[in-house]
C-alpha atoms as a PDB file:
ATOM      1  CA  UNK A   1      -0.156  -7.244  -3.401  1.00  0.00           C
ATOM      2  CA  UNK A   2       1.439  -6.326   0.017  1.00  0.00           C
ATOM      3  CA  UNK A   3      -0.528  -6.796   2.741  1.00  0.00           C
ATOM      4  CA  UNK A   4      -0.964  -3.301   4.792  1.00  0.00           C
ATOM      5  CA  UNK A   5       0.735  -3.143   8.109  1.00  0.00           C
ATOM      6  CA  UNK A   6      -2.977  -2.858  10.142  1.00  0.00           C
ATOM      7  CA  UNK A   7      -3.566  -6.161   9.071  1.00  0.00           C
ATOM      8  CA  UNK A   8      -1.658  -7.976  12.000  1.00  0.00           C
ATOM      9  CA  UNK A   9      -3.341  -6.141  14.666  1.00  0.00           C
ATOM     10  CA  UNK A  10      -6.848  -7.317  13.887  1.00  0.00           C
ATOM     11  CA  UNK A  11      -5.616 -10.913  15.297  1.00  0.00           C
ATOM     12  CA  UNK A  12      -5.148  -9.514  18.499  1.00  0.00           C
ATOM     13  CA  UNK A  13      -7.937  -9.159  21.436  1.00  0.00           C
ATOM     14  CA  UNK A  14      -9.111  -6.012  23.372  1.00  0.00           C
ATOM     15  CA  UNK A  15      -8.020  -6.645  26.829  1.00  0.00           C
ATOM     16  CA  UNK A  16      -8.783  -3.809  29.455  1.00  0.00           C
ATOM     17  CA  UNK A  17      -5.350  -2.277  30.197  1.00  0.00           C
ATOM     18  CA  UNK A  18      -3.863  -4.623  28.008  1.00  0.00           C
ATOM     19  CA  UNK A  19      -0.323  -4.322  27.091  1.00  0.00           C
ATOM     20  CA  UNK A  20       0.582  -7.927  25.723  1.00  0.00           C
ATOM     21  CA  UNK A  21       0.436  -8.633  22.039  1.00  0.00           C
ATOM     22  CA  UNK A  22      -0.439 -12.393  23.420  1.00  0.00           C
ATOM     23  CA  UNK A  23      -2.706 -11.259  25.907  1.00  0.00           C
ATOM     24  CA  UNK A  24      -4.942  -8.863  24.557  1.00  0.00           C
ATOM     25  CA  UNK A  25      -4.159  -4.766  24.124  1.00  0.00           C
ATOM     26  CA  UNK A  26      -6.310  -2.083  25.054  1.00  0.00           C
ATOM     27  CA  UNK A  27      -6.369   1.152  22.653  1.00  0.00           C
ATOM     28  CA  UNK A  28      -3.250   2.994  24.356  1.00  0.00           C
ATOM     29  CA  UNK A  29      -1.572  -0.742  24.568  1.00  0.00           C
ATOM     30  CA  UNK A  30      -2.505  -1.108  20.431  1.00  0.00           C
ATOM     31  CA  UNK A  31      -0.513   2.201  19.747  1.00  0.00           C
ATOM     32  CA  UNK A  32       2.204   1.342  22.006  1.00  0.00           C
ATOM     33  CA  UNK A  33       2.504  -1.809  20.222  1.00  0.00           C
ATOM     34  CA  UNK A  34       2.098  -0.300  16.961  1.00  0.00           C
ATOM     35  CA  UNK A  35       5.120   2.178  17.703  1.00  0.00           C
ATOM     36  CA  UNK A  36       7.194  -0.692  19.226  1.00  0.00           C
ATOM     37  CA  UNK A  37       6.815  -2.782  16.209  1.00  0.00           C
ATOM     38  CA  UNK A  38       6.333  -0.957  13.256  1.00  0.00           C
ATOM     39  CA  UNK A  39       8.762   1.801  13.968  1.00  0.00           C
ATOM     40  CA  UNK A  40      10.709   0.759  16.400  1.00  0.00           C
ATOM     41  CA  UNK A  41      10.121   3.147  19.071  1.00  0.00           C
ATOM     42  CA  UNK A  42       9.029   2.660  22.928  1.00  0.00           C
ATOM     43  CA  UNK A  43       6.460   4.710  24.335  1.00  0.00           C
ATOM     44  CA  UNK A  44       5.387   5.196  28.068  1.00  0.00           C
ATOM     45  CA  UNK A  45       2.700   2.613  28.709  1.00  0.00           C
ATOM     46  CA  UNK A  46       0.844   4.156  31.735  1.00  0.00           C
ATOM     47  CA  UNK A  47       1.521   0.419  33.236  1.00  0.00           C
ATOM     48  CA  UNK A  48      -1.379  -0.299  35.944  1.00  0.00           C
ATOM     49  CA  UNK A  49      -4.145   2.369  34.510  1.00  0.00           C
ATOM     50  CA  UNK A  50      -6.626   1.047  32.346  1.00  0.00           C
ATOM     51  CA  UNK A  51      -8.502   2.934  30.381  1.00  0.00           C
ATOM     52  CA  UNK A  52     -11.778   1.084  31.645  1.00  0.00           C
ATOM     53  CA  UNK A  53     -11.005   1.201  35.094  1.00  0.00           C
ATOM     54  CA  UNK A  54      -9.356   4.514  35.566  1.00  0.00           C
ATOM     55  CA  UNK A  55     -10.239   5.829  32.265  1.00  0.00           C
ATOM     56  CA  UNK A  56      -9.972   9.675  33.837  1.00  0.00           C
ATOM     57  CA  UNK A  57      -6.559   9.508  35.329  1.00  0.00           C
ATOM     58  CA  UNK A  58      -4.924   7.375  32.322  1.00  0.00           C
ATOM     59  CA  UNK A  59      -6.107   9.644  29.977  1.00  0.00           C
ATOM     60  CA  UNK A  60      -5.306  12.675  31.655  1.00  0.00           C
ATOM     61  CA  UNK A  61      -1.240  10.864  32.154  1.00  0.00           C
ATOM     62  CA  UNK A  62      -1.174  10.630  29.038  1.00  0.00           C
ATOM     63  CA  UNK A  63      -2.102  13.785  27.344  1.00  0.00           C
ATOM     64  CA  UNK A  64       0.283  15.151  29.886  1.00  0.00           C
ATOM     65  CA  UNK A  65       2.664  13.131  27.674  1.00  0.00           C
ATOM     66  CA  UNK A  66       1.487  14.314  24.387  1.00  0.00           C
ATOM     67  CA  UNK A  67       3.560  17.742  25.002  1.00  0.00           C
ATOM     68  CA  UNK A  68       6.054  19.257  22.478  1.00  0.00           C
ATOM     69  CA  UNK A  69       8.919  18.482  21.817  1.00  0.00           C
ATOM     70  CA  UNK A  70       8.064  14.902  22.224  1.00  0.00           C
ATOM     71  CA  UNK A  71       4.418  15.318  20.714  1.00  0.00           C
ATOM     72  CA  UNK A  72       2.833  17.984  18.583  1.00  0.00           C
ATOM     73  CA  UNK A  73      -0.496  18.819  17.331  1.00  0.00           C
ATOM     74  CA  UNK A  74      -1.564  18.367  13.829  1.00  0.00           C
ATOM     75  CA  UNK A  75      -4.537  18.754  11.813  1.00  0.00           C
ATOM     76  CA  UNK A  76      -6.966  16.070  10.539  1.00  0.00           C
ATOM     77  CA  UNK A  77      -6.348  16.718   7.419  1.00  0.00           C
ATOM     78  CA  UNK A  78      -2.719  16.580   7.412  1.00  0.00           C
ATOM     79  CA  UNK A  79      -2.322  13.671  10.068  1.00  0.00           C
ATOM     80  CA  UNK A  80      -0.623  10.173   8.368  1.00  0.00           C
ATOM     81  CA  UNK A  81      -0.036   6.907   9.056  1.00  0.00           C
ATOM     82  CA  UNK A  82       1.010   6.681  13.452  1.00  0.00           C
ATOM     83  CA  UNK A  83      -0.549   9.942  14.767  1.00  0.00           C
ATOM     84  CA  UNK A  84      -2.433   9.205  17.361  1.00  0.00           C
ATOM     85  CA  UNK A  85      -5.928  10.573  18.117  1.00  0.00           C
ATOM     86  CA  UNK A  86      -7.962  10.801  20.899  1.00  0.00           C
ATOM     87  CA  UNK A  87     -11.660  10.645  20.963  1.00  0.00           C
ATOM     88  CA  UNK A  88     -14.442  11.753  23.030  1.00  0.00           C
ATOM     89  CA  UNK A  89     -17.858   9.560  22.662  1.00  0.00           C
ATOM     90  CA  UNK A  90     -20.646  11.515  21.232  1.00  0.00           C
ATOM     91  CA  UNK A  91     -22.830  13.344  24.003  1.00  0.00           C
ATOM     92  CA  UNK A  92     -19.945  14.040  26.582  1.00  0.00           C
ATOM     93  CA  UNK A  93     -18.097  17.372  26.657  1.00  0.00           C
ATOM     94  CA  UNK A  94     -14.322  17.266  26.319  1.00  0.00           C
ATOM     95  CA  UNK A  95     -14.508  13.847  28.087  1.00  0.00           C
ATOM     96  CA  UNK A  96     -11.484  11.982  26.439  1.00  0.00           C
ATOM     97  CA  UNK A  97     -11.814   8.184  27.034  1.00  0.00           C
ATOM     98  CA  UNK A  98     -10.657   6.711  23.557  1.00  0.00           C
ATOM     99  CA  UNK A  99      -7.654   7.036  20.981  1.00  0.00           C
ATOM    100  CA  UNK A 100      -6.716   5.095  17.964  1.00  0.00           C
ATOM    101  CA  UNK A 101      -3.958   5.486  15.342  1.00  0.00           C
ATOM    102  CA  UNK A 102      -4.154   6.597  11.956  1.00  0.00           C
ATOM    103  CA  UNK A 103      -3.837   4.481   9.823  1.00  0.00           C
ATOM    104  CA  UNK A 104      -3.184   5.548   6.568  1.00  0.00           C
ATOM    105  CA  UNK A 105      -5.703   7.982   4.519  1.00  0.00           C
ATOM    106  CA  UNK A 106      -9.116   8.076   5.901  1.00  0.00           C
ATOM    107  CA  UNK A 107      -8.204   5.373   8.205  1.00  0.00           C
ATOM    108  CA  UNK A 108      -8.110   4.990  11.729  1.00  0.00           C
ATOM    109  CA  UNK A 109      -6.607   1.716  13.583  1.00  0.00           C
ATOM    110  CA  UNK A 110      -8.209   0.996  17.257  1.00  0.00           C
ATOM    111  CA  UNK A 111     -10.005  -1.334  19.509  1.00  0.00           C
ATOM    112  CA  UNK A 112     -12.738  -1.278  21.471  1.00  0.00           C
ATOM    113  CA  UNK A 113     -14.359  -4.231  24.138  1.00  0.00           C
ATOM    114  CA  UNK A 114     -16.529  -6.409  22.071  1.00  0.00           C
ATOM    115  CA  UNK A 115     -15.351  -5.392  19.040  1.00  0.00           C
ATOM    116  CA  UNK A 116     -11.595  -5.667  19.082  1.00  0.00           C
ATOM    117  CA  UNK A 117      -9.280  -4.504  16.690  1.00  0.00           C
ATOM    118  CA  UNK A 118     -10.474  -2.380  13.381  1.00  0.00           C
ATOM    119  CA  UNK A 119      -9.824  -0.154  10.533  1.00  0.00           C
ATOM    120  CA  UNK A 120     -12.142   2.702  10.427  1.00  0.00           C
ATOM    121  CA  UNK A 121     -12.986   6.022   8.271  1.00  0.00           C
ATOM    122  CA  UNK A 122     -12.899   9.198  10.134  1.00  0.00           C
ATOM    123  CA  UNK A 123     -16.230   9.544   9.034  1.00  0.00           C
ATOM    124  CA  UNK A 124     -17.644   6.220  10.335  1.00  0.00           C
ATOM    125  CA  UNK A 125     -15.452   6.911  13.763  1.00  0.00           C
ATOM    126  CA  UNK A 126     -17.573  10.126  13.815  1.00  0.00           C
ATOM    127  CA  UNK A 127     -21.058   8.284  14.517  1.00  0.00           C
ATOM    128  CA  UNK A 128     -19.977   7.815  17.911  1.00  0.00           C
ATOM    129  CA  UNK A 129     -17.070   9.768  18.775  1.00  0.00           C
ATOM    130  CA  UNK A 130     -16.046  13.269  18.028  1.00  0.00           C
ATOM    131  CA  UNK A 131     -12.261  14.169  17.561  1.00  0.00           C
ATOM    132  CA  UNK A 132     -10.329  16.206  20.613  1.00  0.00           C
ATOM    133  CA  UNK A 133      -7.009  16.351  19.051  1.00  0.00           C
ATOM    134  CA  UNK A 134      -4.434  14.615  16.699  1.00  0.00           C
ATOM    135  CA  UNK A 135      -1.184  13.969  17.962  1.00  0.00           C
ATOM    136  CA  UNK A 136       2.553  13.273  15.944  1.00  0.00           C
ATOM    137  CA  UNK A 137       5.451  11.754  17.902  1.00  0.00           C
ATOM    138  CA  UNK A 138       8.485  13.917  17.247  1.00  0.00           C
ATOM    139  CA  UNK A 139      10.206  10.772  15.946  1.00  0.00           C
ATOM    140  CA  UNK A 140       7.690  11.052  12.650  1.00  0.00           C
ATOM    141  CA  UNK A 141       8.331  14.757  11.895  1.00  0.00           C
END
């Protein structure tokens, strides 16, 4: 049996604003790295915004970014494997400070500080975030 492509990920730690596969990756840095090497495609990396310590201004860059043609919005129940979705924690309104990758069906990828990298079900993401928008790269149409 193959193992699935998430499984490489879950060696690497959550670093705040991490971009390094050695040095740790931070939730935009683990779908940055996921495009880089599972599809082969480079994404901007927002280098020198965290998402901890300028979590606002990072996240706001980077929806910027998610614009057609370059990015366009999908459904939940049509996302797949490398759209990327962003999160708002439960309790906050329209507050986005989290994304994480689908992963395959009912799966998310993503990693948070003192957890690190895992695979989770849109339904067990949903405890404690709710779902602002799905996202696919116009190089997975």
């Amino acid at each position: 049996m193959t193992e699935h492509w998430t499984a490489k990920y879950m060696q690497v730690p959550y670093t705040s604003g991490g971009r390094s596969w050695t040095d740790g990756l931070d939730c935009w840095g683990l779908v940055l790295e996921a495009f880089r090497r599972e599809l082969g495609q480079e994404l901007g990396d927002y280098s020198g915004l965290s998402l901890d310590t300028r979590r606002l201004a990072t996240v706001r860059a980077i929806v910027r970014g998610l614009r057609p043609p370059e990015w366009t919005p999908v459904d939940v129940e049509t996302s797949r494997p490398f759209d990327v979705c962003f999160l708002v924690p439960k309790g906050k309104v329209s507050v986005i400070t989290h994304m994480a990758l689908v992963a395959g069906r009912d799966r998310l990828l993503h990693t948070l500080e003192g957890i690190g990298p895992h695979v989770q079900t849109w339904r067990d993401i949903g405890v404690s975030f709710r779902i602002h928008g799905v996202y696919r790269h116009g190089s997975q149409q």
